[in-house]
Protein backbone atom coordinates (compact mmCIF):
# COMPACT_ATOMS: atom_id res chain seq x y z
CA UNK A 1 0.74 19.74 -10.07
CA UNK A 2 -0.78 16.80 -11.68
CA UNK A 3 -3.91 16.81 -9.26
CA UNK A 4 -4.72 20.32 -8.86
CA UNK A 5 -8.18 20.94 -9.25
CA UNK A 6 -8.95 17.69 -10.31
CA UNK A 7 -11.38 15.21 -8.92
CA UNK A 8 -10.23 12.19 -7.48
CA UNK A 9 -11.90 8.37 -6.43
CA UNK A 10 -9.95 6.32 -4.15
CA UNK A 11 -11.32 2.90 -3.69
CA UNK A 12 -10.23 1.31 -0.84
CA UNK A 13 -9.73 4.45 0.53
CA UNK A 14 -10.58 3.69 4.35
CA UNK A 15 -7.20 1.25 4.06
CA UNK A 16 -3.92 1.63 5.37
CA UNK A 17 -2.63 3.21 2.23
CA UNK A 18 -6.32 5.22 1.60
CA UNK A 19 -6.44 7.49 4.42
CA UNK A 20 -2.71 8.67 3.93
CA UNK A 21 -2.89 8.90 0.39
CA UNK A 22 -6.20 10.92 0.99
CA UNK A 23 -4.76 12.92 3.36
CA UNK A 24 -1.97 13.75 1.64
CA UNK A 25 -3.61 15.24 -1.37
CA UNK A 26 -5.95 17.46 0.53
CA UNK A 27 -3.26 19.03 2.39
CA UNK A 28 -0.89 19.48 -0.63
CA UNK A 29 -2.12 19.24 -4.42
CA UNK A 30 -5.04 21.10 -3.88
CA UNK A 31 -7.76 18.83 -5.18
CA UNK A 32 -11.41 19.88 -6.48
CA UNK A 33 -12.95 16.78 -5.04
CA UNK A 34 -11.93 13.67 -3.15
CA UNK A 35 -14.24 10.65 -3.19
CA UNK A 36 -13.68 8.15 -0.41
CA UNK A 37 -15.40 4.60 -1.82
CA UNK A 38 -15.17 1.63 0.68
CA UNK A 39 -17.40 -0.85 1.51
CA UNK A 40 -16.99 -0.29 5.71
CA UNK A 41 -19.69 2.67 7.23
CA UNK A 42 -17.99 2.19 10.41
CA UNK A 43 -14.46 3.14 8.68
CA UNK A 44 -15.93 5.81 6.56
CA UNK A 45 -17.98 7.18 9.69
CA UNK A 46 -14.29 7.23 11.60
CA UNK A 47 -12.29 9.16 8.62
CA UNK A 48 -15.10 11.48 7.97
CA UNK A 49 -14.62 12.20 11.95
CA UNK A 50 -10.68 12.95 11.35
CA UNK A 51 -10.88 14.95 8.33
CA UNK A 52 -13.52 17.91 7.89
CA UNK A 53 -13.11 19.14 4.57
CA UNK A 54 -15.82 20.20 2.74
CA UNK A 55 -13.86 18.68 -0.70
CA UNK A 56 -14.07 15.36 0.44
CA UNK A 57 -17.36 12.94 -0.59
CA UNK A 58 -18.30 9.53 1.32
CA UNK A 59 -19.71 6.44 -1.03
CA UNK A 60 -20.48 3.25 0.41
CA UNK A 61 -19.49 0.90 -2.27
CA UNK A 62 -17.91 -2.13 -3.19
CA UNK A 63 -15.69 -2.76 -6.12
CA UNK A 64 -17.57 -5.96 -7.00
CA UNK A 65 -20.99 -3.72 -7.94
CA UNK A 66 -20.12 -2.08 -11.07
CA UNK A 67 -23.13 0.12 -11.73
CA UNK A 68 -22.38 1.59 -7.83
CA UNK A 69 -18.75 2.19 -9.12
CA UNK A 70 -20.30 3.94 -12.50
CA UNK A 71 -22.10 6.42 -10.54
CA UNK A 72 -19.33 7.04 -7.95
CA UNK A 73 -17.10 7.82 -10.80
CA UNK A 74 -19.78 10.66 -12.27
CA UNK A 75 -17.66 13.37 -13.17
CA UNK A 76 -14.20 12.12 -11.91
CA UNK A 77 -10.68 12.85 -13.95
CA UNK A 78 -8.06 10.43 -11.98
CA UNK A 79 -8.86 6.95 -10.23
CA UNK A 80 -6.49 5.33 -7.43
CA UNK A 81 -7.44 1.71 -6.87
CA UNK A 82 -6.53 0.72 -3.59
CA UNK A 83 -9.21 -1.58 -2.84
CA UNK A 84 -8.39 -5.49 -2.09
CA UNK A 85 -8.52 -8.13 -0.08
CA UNK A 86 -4.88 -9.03 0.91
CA UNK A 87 -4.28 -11.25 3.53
CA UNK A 88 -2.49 -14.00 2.14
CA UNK A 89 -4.00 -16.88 4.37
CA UNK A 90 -7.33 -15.66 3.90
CA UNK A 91 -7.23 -15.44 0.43
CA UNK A 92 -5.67 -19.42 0.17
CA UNK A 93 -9.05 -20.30 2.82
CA UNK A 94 -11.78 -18.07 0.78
CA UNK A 95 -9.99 -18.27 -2.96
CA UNK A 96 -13.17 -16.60 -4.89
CA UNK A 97 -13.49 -14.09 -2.43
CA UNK A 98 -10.66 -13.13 -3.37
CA UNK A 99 -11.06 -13.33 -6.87
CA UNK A 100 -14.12 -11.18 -7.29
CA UNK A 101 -12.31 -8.47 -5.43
CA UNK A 102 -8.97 -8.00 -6.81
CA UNK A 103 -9.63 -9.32 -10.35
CA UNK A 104 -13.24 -8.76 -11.26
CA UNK A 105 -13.25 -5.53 -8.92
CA UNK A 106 -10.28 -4.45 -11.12
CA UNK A 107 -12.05 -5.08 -14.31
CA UNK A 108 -15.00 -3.34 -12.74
CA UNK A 109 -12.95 -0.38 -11.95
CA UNK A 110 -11.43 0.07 -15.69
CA UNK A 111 -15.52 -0.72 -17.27
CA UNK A 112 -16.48 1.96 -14.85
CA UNK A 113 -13.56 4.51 -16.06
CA UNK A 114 -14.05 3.51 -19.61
CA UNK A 115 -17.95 4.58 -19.19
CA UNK A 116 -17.19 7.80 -17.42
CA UNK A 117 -14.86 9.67 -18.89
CA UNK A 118 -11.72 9.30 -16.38
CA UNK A 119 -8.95 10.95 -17.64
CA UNK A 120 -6.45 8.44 -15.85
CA UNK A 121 -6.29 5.29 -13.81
CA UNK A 122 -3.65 4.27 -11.41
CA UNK A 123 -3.53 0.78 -9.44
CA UNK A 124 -1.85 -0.51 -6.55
CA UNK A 125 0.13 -4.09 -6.91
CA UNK A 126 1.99 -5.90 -4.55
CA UNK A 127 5.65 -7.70 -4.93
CA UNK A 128 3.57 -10.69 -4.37
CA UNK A 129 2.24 -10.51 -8.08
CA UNK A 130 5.81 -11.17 -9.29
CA UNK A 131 6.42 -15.21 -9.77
CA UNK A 132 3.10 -15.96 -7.18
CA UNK A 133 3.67 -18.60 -5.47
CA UNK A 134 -0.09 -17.61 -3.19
CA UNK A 135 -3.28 -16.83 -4.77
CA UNK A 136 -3.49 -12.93 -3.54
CA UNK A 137 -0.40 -12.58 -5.71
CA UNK A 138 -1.82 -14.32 -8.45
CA UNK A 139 -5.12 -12.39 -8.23
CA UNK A 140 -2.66 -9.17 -7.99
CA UNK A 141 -0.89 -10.27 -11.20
CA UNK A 142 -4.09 -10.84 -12.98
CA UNK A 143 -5.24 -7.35 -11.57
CA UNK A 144 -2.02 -6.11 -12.82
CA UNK A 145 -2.65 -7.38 -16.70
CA UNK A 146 -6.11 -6.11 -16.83
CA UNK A 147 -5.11 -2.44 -16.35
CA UNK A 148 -2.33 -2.88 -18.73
CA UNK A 149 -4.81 -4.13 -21.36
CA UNK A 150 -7.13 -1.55 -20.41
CA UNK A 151 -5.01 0.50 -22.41
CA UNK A 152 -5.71 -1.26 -25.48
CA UNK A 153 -8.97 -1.67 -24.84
CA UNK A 154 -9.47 2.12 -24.42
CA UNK A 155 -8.70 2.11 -28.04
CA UNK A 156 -6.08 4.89 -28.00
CA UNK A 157 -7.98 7.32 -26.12
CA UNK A 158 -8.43 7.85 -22.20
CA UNK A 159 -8.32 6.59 -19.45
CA UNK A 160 -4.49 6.03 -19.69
CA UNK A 161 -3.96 3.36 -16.65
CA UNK A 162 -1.04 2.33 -15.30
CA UNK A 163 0.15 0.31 -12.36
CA UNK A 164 2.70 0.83 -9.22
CA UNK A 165 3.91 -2.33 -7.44
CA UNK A 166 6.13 -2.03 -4.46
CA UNK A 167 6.60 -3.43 -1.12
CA UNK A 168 5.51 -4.43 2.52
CA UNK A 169 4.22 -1.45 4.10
CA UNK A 170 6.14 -0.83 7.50
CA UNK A 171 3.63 -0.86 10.13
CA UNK A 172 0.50 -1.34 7.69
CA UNK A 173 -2.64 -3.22 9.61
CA UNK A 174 -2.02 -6.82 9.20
CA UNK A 175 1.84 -7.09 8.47
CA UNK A 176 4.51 -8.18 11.17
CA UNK A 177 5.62 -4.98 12.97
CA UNK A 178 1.85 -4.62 14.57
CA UNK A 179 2.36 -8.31 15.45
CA UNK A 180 6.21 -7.86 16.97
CA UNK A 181 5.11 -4.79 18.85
CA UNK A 182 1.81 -6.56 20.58
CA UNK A 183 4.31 -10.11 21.39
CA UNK A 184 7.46 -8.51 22.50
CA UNK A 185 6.24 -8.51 26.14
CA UNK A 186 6.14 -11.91 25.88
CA UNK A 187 9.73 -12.32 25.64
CA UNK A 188 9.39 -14.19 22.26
CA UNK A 189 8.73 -13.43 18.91
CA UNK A 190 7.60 -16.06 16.44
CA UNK A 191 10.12 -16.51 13.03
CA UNK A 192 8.83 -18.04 10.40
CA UNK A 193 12.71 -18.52 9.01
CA UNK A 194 15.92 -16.73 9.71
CA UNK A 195 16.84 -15.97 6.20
CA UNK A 196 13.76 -14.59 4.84
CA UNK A 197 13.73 -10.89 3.13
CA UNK A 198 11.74 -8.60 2.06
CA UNK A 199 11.22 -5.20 0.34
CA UNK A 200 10.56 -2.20 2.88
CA UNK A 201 8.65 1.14 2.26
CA UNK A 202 6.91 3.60 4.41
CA UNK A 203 3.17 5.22 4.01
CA UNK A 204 4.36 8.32 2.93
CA UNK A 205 7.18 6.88 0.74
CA UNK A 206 4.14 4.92 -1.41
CA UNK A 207 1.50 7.71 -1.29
CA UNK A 208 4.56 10.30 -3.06
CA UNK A 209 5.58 7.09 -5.59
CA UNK A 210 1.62 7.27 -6.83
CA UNK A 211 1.31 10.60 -6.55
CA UNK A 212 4.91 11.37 -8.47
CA UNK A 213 3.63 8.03 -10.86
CA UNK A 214 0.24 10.00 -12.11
CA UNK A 215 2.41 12.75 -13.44
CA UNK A 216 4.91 10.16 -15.24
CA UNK A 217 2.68 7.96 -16.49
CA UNK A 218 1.60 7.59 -20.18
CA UNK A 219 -0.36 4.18 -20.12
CA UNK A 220 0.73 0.93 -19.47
CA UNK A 221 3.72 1.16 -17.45
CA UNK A 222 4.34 -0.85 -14.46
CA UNK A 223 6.00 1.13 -12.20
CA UNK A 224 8.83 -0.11 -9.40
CA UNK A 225 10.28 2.13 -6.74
CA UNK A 226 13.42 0.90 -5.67
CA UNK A 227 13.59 0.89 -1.97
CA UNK A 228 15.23 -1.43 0.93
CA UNK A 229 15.34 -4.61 1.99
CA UNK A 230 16.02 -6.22 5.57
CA UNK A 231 15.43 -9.94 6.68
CA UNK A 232 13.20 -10.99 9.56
CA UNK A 233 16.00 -10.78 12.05
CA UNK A 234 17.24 -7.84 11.47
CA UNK A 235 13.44 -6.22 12.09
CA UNK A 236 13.15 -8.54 15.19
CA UNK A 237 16.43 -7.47 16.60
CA UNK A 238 15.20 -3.69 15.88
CA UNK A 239 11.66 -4.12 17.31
CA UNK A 240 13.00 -6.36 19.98
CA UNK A 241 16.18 -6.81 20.66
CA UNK A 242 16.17 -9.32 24.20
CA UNK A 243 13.12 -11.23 22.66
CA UNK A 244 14.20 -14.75 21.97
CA UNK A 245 12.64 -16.36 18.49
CA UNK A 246 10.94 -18.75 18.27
CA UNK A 247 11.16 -20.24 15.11
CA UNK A 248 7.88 -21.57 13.88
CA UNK A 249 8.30 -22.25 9.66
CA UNK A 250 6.91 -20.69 6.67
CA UNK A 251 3.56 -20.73 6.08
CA UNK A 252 1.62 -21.80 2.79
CA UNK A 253 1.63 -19.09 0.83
CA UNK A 254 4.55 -17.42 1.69
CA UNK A 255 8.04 -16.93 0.08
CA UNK A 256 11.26 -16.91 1.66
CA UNK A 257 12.61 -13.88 -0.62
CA UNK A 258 10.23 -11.59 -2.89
CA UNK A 259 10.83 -10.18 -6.17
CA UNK A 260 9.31 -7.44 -7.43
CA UNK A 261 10.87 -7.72 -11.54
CA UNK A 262 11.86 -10.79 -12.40
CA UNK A 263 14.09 -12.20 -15.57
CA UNK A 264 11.47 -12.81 -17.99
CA UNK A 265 10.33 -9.30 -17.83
CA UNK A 266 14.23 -7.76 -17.77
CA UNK A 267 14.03 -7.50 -21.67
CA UNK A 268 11.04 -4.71 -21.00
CA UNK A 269 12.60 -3.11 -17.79
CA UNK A 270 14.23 0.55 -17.70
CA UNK A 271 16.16 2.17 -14.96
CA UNK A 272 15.04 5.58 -14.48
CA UNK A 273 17.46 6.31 -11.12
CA UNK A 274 15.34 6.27 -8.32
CA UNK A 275 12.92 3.42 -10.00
CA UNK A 276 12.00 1.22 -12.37
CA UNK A 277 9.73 1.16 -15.38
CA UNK A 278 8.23 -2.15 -16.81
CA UNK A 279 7.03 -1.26 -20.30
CA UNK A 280 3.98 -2.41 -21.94
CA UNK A 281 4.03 -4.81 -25.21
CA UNK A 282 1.77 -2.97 -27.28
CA UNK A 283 2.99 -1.99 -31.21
CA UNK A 284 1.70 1.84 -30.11
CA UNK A 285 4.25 1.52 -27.15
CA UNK A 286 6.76 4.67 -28.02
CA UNK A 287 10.43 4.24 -26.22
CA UNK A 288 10.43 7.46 -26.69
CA UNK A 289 8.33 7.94 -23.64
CA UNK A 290 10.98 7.15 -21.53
CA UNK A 291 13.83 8.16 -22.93
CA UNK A 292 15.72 9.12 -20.13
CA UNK A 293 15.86 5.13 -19.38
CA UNK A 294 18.55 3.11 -19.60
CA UNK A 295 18.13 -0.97 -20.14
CA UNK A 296 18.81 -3.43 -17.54
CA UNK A 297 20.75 -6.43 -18.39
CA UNK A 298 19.16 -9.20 -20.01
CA UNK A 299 19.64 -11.74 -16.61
CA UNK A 300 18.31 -8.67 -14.20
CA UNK A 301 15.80 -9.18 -11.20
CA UNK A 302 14.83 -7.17 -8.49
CA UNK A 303 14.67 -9.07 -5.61
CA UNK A 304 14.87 -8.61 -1.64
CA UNK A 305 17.58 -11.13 -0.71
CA UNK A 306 19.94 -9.53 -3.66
CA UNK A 307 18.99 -6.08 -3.37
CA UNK A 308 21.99 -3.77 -2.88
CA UNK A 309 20.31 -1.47 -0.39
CA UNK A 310 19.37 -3.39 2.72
CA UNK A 311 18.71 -2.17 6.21
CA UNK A 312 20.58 -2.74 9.00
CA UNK A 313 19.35 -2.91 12.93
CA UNK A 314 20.13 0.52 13.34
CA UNK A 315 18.64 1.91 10.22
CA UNK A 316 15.27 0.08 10.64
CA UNK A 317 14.89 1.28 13.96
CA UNK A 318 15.10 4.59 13.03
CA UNK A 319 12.81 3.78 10.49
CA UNK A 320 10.17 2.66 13.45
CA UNK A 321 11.24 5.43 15.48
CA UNK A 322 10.12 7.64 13.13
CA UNK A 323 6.84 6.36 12.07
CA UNK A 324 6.18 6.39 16.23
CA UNK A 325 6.34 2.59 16.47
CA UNK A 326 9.65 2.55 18.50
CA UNK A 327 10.08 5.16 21.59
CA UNK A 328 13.33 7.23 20.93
């Protein structure tokens, strides 16, 4: 297993995708060392309360203080950046915020891996770093080319980094099912518009993409699950089905579909079955590395409002019924 008896930093690790992911590994991959770096005490104080393991290690940190990231990675072989600020309205109202979090906290991240030895780096993206339209996915997209780069900038020897991008998160703090569940004793739900999609994944679907990713990965690859997609109704009528909508526009920022690969970077793309691999433009780049690939065409995209697999009302409440958000 690729992280047995190895020791692992997860910034961002008190987030929605942090405490599974951390989870996760200490109950099945059998880690040396798991180093929990977030900027929050009250967060860390409140995970160190649910997990007691004595393999786990607490740093109060932020990804914006490089020499604090230097010493947190001391001695660490695999990285999992997590850390960002992603709320798309407050990243249009407090742009630079945003900025030194998710692109010079990224760069931070690979300085501090290049310094210390990691043996590899993997980063969360977002479909919003496809085409951005807001400035969290542009700040994701940037965050996206530096650990590419940071490949070639290792010179040819470690930290390999690579980069997994996938969708919303089903129930993840700040996205619309937490919102639908707290309104729908109202009787109405707001809609921003009828015919918007998007991609769909679960905690525990993400947390076993990175963890399957670290194994796969050679350096550079961008890395696309392919999962479902469902529009706004369809996860109203699941949540809520006698709610009426009220229908209240996009807001700046948004999209009305998402795309996760588009055209431009089709000529680079490989289907590998259950996901997709962007490759890197680097000379050293060997297709060889995934051969079992095939090409996409030339005019492919990945996006949610074309996607093949989408949900329907009774699959996504399933979905929700599962996770615990819906009663059964």
């Amino acid at each position: 297993m690729p992280l047995s008896g190895k020791s692992i930093l997860v910034t961002g690790a008190t987030g929605s995708f942090g405490r599974v992911f951390v989870r996760t590994v200490l109950d099945c991959h059998h880690p040396k060392k798991v180093i929990v770096f977030s900027r929050d005490e009250l967060k860390q104080s409140e995970l160190a309360q649910q997990i007691n393991d004595e393999r786990v290690r607490f740093f109060i940190g932020d990804v914006r203080d490089v020499d604090r990231l230097k010493r947190a990675c001391h001695d660490v072989d695999i990285v999992v950046h997590a850390a960002a600020l992603k709320q798309v309205p407050a990243a249009e109202y407090n742009p630079f915020e945003a900025i030194k979090t998710n692109i010079i906290g990224a760069q931070n991240v690979i300085e501090a891996a290049l310094s210390c030895g990691v043996s590899k780096v993997i980063a969360l993206s977002s479909d919003k770093a496809a085409n951005p339209v807001n400035l969290y996915g542009a700040t994701k997209l940037c965050s996206d080319k530096l650990f590419v780069a940071g490949n070639a900038y290792a010179g040819g020897r470690e930290p390999r980094m690579a980069v997994v991008r996938y969708g919303n998160v089903v129930g993840s703090r700040g996205s619309v099912v937490p919102l639908f569940l707290k309104l729908r004793e109202t009787g109405r739900l707001p809609i921003t518009d009828p015919r918007m999609t998007r991609f769909w994944i679960t905690l525990d679907q993400g947390v076993g993409f990175v963890v399957d990713c670290l194994e796969r990965m050679h350096g550079g690859e961008l890395f696309v699950p392919k999962i479902p997609s469902t529009d706004i109704m369809t996860l109203a009528r699941a949540m809520a089905p006698r709610c009426e909508p009220d229908i209240v526009g996009i807001r700046p920022g948004e999209k009305l579909h998402e795309t996760m690969i588009g055209q431009d970077d089709a000529r680079r793309t490989l289907d590998l079955g259950g996901y997709y691999v962007v490759q890197p433009d680097f000379p050293w780049w060997n297709d060889g590395n995934l051969a079992d690939g095939r090409r996409v065409p030339d005019e492919f995209s990945y996006r949610s409002d074309t996607n093949p697999d989408r949900l329907g009302v009774d699959q996504m409440r399933d979905i929700l019924r599962g996770l615990g958000l819906l009663e059964t």
